[in-house]
Protein backbone atom coordinates (compact mmCIF):
# COMPACT_ATOMS: atom_id res chain seq x y z
CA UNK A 1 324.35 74.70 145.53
CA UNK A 2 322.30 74.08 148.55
CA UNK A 3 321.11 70.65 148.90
CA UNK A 4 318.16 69.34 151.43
CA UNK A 5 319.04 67.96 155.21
CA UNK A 6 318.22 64.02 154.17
CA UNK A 7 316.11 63.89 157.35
CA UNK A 8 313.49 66.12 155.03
CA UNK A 9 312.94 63.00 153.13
CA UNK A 10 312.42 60.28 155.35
CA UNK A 11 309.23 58.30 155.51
CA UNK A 12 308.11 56.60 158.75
CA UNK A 13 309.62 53.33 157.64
CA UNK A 14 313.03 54.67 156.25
CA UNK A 15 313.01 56.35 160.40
CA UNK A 16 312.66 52.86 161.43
CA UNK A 17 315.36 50.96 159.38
CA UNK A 18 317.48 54.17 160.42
CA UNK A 19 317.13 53.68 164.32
CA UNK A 20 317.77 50.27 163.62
CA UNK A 21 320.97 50.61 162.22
CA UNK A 22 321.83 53.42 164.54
CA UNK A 23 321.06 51.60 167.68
CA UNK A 24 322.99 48.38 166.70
CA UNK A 25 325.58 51.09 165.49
CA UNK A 26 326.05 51.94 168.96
CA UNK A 27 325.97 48.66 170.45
CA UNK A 28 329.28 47.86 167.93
CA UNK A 29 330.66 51.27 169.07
CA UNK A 30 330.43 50.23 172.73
CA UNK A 31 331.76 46.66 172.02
CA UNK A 32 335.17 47.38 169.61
CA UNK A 33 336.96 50.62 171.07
CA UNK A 34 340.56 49.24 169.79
CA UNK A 35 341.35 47.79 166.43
CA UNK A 36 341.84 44.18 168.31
CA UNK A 37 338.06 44.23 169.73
CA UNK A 38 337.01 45.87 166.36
CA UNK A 39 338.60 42.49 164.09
CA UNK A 40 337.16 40.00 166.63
CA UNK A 41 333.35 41.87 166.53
CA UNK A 42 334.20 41.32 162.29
CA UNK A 43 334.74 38.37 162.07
CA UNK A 44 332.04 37.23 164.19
CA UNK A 45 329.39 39.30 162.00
CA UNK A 46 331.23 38.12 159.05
CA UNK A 47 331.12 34.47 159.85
CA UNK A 48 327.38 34.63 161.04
CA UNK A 49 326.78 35.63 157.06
CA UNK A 50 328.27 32.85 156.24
CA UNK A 51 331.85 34.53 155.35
CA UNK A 52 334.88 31.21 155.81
CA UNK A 53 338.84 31.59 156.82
CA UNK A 54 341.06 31.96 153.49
CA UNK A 55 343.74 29.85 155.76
CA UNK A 56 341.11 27.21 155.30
CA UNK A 57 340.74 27.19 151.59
CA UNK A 58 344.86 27.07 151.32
CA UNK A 59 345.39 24.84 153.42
CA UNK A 60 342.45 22.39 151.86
CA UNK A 61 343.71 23.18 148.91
CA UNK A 62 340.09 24.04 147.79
CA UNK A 63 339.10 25.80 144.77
CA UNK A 64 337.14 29.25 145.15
CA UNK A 65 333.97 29.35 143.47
CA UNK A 66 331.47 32.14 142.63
CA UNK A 67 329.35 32.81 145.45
CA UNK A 68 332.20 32.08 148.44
CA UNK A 69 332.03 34.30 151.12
CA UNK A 70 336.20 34.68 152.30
CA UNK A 71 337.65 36.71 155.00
CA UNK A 72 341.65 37.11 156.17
CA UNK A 73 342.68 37.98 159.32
CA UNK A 74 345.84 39.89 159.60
CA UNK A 75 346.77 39.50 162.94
CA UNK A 76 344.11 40.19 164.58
CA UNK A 77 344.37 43.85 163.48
CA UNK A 78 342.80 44.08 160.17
CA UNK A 79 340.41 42.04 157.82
CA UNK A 80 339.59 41.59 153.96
CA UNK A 81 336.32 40.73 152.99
CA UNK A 82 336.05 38.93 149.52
CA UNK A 83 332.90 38.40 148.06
CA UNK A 84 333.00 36.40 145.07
CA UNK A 85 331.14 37.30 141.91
CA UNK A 86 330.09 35.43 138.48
CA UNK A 87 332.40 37.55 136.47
CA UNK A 88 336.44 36.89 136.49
CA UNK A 89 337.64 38.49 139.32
CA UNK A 90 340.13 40.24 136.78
CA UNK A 91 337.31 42.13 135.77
CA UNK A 92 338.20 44.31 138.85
CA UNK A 93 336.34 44.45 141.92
CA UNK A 94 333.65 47.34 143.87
CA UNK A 95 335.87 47.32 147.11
CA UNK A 96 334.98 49.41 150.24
CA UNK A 97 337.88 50.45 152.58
CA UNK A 98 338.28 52.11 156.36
CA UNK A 99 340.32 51.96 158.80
CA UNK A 100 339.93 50.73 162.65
CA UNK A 101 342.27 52.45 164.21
CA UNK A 102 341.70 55.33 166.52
CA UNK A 103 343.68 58.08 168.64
CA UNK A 104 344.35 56.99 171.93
CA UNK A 105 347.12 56.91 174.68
CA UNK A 106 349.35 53.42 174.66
CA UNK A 107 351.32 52.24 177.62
CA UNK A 108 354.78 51.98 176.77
CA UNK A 109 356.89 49.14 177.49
CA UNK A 110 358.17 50.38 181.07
CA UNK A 111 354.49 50.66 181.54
CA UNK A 112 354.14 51.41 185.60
CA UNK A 113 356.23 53.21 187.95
CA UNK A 114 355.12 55.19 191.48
CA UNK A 115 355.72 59.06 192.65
CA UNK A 116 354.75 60.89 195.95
CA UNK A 117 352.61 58.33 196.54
CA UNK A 118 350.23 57.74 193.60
CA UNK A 119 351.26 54.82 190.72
CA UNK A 120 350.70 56.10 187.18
CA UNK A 121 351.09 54.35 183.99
CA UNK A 122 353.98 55.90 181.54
CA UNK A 123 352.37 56.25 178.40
CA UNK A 124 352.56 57.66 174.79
CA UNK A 125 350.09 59.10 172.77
CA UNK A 126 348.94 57.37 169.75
CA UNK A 127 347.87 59.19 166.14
CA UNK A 128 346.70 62.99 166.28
CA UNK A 129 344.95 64.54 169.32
CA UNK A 130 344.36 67.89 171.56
CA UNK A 131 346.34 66.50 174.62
CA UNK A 132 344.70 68.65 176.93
CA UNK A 133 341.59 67.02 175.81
CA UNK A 134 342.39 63.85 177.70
CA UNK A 135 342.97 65.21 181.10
CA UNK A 136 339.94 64.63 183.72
CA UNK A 137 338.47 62.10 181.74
CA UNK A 138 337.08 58.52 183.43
CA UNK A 139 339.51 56.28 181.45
CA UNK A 140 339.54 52.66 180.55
CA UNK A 141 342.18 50.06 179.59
CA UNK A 142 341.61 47.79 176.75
CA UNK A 143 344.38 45.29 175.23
CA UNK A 144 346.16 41.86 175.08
CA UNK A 145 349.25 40.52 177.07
CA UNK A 146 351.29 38.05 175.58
CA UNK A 147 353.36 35.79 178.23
CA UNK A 148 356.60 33.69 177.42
CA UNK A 149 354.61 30.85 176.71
CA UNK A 150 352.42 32.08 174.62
CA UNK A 151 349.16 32.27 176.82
CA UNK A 152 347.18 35.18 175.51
CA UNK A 153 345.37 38.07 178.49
CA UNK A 154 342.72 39.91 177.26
CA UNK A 155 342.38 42.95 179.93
CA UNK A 156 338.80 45.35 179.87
CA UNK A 157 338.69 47.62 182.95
CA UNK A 158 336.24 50.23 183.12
CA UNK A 159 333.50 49.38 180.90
CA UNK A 160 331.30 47.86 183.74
CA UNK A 161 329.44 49.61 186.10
CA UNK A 162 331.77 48.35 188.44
CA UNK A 163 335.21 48.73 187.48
CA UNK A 164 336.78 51.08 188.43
CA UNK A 165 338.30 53.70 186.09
CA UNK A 166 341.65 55.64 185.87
CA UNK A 167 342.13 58.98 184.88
CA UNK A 168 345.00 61.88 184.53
CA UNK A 169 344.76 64.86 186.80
CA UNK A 170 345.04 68.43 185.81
CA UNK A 171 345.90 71.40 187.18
CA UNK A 172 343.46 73.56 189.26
CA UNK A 173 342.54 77.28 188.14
CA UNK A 174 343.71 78.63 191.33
CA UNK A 175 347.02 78.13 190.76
CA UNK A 176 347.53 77.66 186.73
CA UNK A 177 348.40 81.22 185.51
CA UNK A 178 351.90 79.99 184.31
CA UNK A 179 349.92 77.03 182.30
CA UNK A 180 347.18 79.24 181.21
CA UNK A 181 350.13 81.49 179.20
CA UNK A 182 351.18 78.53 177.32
CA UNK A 183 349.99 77.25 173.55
CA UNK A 184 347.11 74.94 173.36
CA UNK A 185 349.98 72.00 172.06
CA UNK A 186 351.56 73.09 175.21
CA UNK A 187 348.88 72.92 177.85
CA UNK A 188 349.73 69.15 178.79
CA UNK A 189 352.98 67.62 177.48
CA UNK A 190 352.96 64.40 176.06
CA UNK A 191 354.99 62.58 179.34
CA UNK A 192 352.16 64.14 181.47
CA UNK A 193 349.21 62.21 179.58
CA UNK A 194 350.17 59.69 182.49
CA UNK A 195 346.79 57.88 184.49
CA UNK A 196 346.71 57.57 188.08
CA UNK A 197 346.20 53.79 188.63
CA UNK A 198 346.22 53.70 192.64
CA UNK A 199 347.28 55.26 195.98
CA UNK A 200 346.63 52.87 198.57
CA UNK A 201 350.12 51.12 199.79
CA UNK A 202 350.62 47.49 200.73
CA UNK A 203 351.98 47.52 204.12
CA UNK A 204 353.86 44.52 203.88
CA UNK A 205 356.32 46.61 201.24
CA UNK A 206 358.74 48.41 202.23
CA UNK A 207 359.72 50.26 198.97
CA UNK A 208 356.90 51.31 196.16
CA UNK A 209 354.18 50.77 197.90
CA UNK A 210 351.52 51.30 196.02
CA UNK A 211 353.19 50.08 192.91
CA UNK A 212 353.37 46.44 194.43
CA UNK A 213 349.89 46.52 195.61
CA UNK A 214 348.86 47.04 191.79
CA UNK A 215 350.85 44.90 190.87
CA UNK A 216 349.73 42.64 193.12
CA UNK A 217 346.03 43.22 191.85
CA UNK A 218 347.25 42.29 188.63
CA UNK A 219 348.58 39.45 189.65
CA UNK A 220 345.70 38.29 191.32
CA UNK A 221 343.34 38.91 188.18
CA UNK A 222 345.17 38.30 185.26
CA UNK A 223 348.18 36.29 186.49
CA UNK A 224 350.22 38.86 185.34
CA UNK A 225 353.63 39.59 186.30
CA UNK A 226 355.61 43.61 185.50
CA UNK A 227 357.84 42.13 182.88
CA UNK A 228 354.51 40.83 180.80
CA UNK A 229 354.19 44.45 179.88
CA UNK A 230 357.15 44.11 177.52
CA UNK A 231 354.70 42.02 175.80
CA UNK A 232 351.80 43.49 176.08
CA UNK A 233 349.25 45.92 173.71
CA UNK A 234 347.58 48.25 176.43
CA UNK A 235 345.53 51.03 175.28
CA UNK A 236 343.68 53.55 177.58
CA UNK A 237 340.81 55.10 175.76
CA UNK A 238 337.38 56.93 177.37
CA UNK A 239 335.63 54.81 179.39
CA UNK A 240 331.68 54.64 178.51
CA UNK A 241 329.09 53.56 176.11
CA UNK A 242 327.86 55.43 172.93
CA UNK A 243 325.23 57.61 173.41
CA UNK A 244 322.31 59.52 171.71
CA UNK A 245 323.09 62.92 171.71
CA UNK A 246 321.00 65.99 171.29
CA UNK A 247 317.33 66.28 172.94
CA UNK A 248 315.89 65.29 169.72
CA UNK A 249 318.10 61.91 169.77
CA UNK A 250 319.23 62.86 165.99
CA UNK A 251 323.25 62.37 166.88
CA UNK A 252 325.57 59.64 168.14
CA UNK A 253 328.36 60.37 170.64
CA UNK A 254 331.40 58.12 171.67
CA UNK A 255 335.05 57.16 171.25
CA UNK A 256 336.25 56.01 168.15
CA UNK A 257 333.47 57.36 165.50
CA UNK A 258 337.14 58.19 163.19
CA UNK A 259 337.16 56.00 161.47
CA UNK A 260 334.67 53.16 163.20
CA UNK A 261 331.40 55.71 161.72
CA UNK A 262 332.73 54.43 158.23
CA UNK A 263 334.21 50.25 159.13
CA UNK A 264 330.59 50.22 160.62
CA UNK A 265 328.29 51.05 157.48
CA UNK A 266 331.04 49.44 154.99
CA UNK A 267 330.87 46.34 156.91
CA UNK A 268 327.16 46.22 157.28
CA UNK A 269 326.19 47.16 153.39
CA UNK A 270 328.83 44.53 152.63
CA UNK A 271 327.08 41.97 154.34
CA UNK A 272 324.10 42.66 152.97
CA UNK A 273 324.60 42.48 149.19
CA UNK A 274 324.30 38.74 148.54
CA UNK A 275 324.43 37.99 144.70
CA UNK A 276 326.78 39.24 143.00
CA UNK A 277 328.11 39.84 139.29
CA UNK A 278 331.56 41.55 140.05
CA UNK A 279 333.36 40.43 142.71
CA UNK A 280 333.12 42.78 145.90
CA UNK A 281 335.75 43.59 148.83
CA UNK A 282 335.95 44.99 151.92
CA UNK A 283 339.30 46.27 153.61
CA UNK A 284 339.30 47.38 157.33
CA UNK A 285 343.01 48.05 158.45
CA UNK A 286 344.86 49.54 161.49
CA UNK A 287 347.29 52.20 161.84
CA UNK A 288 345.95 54.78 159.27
CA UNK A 289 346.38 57.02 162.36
CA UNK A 290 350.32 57.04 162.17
CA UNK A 291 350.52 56.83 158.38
CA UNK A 292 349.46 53.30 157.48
CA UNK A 293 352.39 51.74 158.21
CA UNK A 294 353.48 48.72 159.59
CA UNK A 295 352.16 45.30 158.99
CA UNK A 296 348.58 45.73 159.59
CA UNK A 297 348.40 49.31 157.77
CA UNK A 298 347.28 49.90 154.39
CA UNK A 299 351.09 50.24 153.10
CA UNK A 300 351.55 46.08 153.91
CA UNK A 301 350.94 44.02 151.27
CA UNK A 302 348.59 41.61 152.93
CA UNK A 303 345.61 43.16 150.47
CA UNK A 304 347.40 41.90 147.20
CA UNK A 305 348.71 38.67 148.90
CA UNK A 306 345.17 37.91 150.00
CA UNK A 307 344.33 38.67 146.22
CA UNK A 308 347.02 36.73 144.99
CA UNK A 309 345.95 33.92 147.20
CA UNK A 310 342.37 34.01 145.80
CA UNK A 311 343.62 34.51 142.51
CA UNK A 312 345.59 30.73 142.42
CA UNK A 313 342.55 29.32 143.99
CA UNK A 314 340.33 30.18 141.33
CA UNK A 315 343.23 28.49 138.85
CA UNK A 316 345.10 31.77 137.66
CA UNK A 317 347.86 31.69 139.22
CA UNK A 318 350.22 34.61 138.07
CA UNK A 319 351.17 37.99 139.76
CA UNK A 320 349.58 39.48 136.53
CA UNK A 321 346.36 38.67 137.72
CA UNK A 322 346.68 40.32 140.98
CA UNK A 323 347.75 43.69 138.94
CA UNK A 324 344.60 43.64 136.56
CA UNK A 325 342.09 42.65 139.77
CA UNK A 326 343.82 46.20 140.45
CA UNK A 327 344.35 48.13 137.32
CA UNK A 328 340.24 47.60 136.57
CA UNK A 329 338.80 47.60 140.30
CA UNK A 330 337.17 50.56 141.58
CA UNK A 331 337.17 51.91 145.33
CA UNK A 332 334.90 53.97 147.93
CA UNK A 333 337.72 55.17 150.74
CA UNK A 334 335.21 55.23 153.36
CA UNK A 335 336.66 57.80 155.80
CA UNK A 336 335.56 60.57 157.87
CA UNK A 337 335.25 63.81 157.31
CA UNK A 338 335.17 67.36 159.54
CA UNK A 339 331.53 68.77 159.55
CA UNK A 340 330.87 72.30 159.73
CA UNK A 341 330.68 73.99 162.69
CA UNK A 342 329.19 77.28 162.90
CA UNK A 343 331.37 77.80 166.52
CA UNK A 344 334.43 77.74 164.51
CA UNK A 345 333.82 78.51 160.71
CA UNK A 346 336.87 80.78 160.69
CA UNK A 347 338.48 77.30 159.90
CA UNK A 348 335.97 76.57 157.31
CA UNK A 349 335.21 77.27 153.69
CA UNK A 350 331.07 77.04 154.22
CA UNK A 351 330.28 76.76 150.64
CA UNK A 352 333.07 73.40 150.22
CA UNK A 353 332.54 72.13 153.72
CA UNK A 354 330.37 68.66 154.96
CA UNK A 355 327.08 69.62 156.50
CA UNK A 356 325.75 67.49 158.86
CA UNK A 357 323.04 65.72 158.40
CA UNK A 358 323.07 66.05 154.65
CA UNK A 359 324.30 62.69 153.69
CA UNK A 360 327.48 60.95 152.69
CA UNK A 361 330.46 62.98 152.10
CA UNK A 362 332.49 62.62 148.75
CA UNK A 363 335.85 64.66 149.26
CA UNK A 364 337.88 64.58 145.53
CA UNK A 365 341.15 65.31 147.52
CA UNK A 366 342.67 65.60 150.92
CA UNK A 367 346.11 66.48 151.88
CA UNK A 368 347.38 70.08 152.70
CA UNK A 369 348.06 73.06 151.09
CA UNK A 370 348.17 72.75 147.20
CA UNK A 371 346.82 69.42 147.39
CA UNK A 372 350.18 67.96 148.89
CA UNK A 373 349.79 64.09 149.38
CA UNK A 374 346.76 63.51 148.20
CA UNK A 375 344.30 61.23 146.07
CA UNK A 376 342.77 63.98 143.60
CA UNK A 377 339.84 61.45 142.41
CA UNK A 378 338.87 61.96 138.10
CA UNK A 379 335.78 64.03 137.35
CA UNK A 380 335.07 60.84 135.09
CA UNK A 381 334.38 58.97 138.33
CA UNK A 382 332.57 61.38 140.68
CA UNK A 383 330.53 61.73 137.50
CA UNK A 384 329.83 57.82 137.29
CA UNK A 385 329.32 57.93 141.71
CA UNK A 386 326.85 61.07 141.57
CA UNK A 387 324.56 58.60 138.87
CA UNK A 388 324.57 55.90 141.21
CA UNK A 389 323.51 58.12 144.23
CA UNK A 390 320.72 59.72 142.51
CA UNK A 391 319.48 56.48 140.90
CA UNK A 392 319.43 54.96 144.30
CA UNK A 393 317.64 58.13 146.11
CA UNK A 394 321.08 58.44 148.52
CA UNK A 395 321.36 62.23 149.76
CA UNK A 396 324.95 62.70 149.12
CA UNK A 397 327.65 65.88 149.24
CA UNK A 398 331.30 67.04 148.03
CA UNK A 399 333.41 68.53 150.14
CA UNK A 400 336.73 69.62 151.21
CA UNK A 401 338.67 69.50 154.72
CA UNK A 402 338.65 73.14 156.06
CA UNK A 403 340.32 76.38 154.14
CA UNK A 404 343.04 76.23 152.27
CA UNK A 405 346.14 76.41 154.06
CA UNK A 406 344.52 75.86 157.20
CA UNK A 407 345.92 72.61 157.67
CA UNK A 408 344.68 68.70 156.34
CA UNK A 409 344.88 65.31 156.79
CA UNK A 410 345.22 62.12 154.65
CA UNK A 411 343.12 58.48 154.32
CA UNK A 412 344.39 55.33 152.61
CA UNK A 413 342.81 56.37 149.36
CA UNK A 414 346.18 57.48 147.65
CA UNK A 415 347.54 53.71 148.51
CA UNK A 416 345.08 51.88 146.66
CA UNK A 417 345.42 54.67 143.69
CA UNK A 418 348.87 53.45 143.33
CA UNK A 419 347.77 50.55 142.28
CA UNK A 420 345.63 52.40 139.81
CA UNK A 421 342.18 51.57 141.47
CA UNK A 422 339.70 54.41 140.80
CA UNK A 423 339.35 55.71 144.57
CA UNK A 424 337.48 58.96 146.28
CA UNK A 425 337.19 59.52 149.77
CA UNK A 426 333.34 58.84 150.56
CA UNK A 427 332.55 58.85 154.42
CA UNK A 428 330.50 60.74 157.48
CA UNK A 429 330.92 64.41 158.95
CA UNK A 430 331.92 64.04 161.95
CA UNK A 431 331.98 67.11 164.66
CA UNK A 432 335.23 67.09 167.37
CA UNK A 433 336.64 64.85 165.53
CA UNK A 434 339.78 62.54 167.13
CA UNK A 435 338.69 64.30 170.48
CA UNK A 436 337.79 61.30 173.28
CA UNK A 437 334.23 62.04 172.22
CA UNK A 438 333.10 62.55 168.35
CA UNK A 439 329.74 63.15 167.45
CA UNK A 440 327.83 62.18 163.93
CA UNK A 441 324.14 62.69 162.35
CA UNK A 442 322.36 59.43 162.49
CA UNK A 443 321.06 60.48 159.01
CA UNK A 444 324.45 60.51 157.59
CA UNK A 445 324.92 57.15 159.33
CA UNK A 446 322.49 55.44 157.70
CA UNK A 447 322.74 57.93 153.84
CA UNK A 448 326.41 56.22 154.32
CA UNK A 449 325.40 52.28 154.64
CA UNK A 450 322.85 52.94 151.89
CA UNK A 451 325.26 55.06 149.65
CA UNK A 452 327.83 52.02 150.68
CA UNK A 453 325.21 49.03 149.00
CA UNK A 454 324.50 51.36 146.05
CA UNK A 455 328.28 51.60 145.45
CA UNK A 456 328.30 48.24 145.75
CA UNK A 457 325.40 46.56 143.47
CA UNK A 458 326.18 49.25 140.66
CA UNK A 459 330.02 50.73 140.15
């Protein structure tokens, strides 16, 4: 069933209100390039809506109330968004979930060392990428260093038009036969994704020379010292702003649109919808990339805690209440998904694959190969989603991730499903997607944010 491009239906004013949100779109992709930058940018929209600190409620002791606006940071890495309705909260809640979290190459902990001449950083690549996509790139460094004392560095080099920027080298045709024989996985190892940071030696050295005078820069700048990379979150991603892309200025590209494309529009239709019945959340996390693990990932518990939390402040406090919030809440997993792409539909099933530009992209299930690991959403549901998008005029599609047994991928959808939540993927087609530089439909940008506040005002 062939459906409509959605840009066939705009008016003059729905173009407007969608180069709004596409331009400010940008300006947030430019701005939060790690999941650190993306929590602070958050929390500042969040708090400009009038959205308050759960640590402040607990530690005033202070009863939550219908119509409080509630955020917790998870440090500094992820956020909930609560926002509270008339009805009990263990009525369920309309939640909206992404993840902030994007490939990239970390420094490790034995971050800089020198050879022949040049100093590199010693990295390791984070989540799943082409490597030999990252090789004669402009690069920048984004990330925190934490001293002894606790004094908190926040380091951006490479973003202004004067930085400087760092980059890894490649090898030149002329003499890259032997390369040019090996697997695409193969073309650049991992220990080679390593950035020249400098070549110009400090005279006054007489061993690493151009190791101490970056570290000297450092120094200088930051007040920085080698062993403060032991502490330290450093993460080299492509330098540069977003950009409109295509003649016609109908596409987005930049770093990070996996899974920022779908934080973005869940964050903004969540701040929009103001009144509210049942009460609605918002879940951005970190480290869906690596499997959702760790403290800040999907699998922590800091979701239901934050619930539980809530759940005591409203005067009910039992863990039972935290399961039915659960048990009857229902959830859009707001991730991305791979567009067609006529220069490679060998991977694609044409008829079951996202098409850009055609709206928001339901996916039932993800995984790989039979289905393995994956949130297979109820036909009862998609049934009760595709009534919402057609009552609200949202151009929407189903898809799946590429031909069977061609490969897959996961989201946090099966996570919350555990807990029984009704949950389908729901997200953006994205083209070259977890290269340095993704590209979306500004249509499906903006079918996603409205799809997002229908979702929200009617589940």
């Amino acid at each position: 069933m062939e459906k409509k491009s959605a840009w066939e239906k705009y008016t003059e004013e729905d173009l407007n209100k969608l180069d709004l949100l596409c331009n400010d779109y940008k300006q947030f992709l430019t701005i939060a390039k790690t999941e650190r930058e993306t929590t602070k940018e958050i929390i500042k929209r969040a708090e400009e809506k009038g959205y308050e600190n759960l640590e402040d409620y607990i530690s005033e002791n202070k009863r939550i109330l219908p119509g409080d606006k509630i955020y917790v940071n998870n440090k500094g890495k992820a956020v909930a968004l609560f926002n509270i309705g008339t009805e009990p909260i263990t009525n369920g809640m309309n939640i909206l979930g992404a993840h902030i979290d994007s490939p990239r190459i970390d420094l490790k902990a034995h971050a800089i060392y020198e050879s022949d001449g040049f100093t590199y950083f010693d990295t390791h690549y984070y989540g799943g990428i082409k490597k030999y996509q990252w090789v004669t790139l402009p690069l920048a460094i984004h990330g925190v260093v934490i001293k002894k004392d606790g004094t908190k560095i926040e380091i951006c080099i490479g973003e202004d038009d004067i930085d400087p920027v760092i980059g890894i080298t490649d090898l030149l045709p002329h003499l890259a036969s032997e390369q040019m024989k090996k697997e695409g996985a193969k073309l650049v190892e991992g220990e080679n994704l390593d950035p020249i940071i400098g070549s110009k030696p400090l005279e006054a050295e007489e061993k690493d020379k151009v190791k101490q005078n970056i570290l000297m820069i450092l120094k200088e700048k930051y007040n920085m010292e080698e062993d403060d990379f032991l502490s330290a979150e450093i993460e080299i991603v492509p330098a540069g702003k977003a950009r409109d892309f295509g003649l016609d200025k109908s596409m987005i590209m930049a770093y990070g649109q996996d899974d920022r494309a779908c934080a973005y529009t869940s964050l903004e239709a969540f701040l929009e919808v103001e009144n509210t019945k049942k009460t609605l959340s918002c879940i951005l996390v970190d480290k869906e990339e690596i499997g959702s693990v760790g403290a800040t990932g999907m699998q922590s518990h800091f979701f239901d805690n934050a619930i539980a939390e809530i759940c005591a402040l409203m005067g009910n406090d039992s863990s039972l209440a935290v399961r039915r919030v659960l048990n009857h809440s229902k959830m859009l997993s707001s991730d991305v998904n791979a567009a067609y792409d006529p220069l490679y539909k060998s991977a694609m099933d044409k008829r079951n694959s996202s098409r850009f530009g055609h709206g928001v992209v339901f996916c039932k299930y993800t995984g790989s190969r039979g289905k393995s690991g994956s949130n297979d959403a109820n036909a009862e549901y998609i049934a009760e989603l595709r009534k919402i998008m057609d009552e609200a005029d949202v151009s929407f599609q189903l898809s799946e991730l590429g031909k069977v047994d061609i490969g897959g991928g996961g989201t946090i959808a099966y996570i919350l499903a555990n807990y029984n939540v009704e949950v389908i993927d729901c997200g953006v087609g994205v083209l070259s997607m977890h290269a340095p530089w993704e590209v979306t439909s500004k249509s499906d940008i903006y079918e996603a944010y409205c799809g997002y506040i229908a979702f929200l005002q009617n589940a």
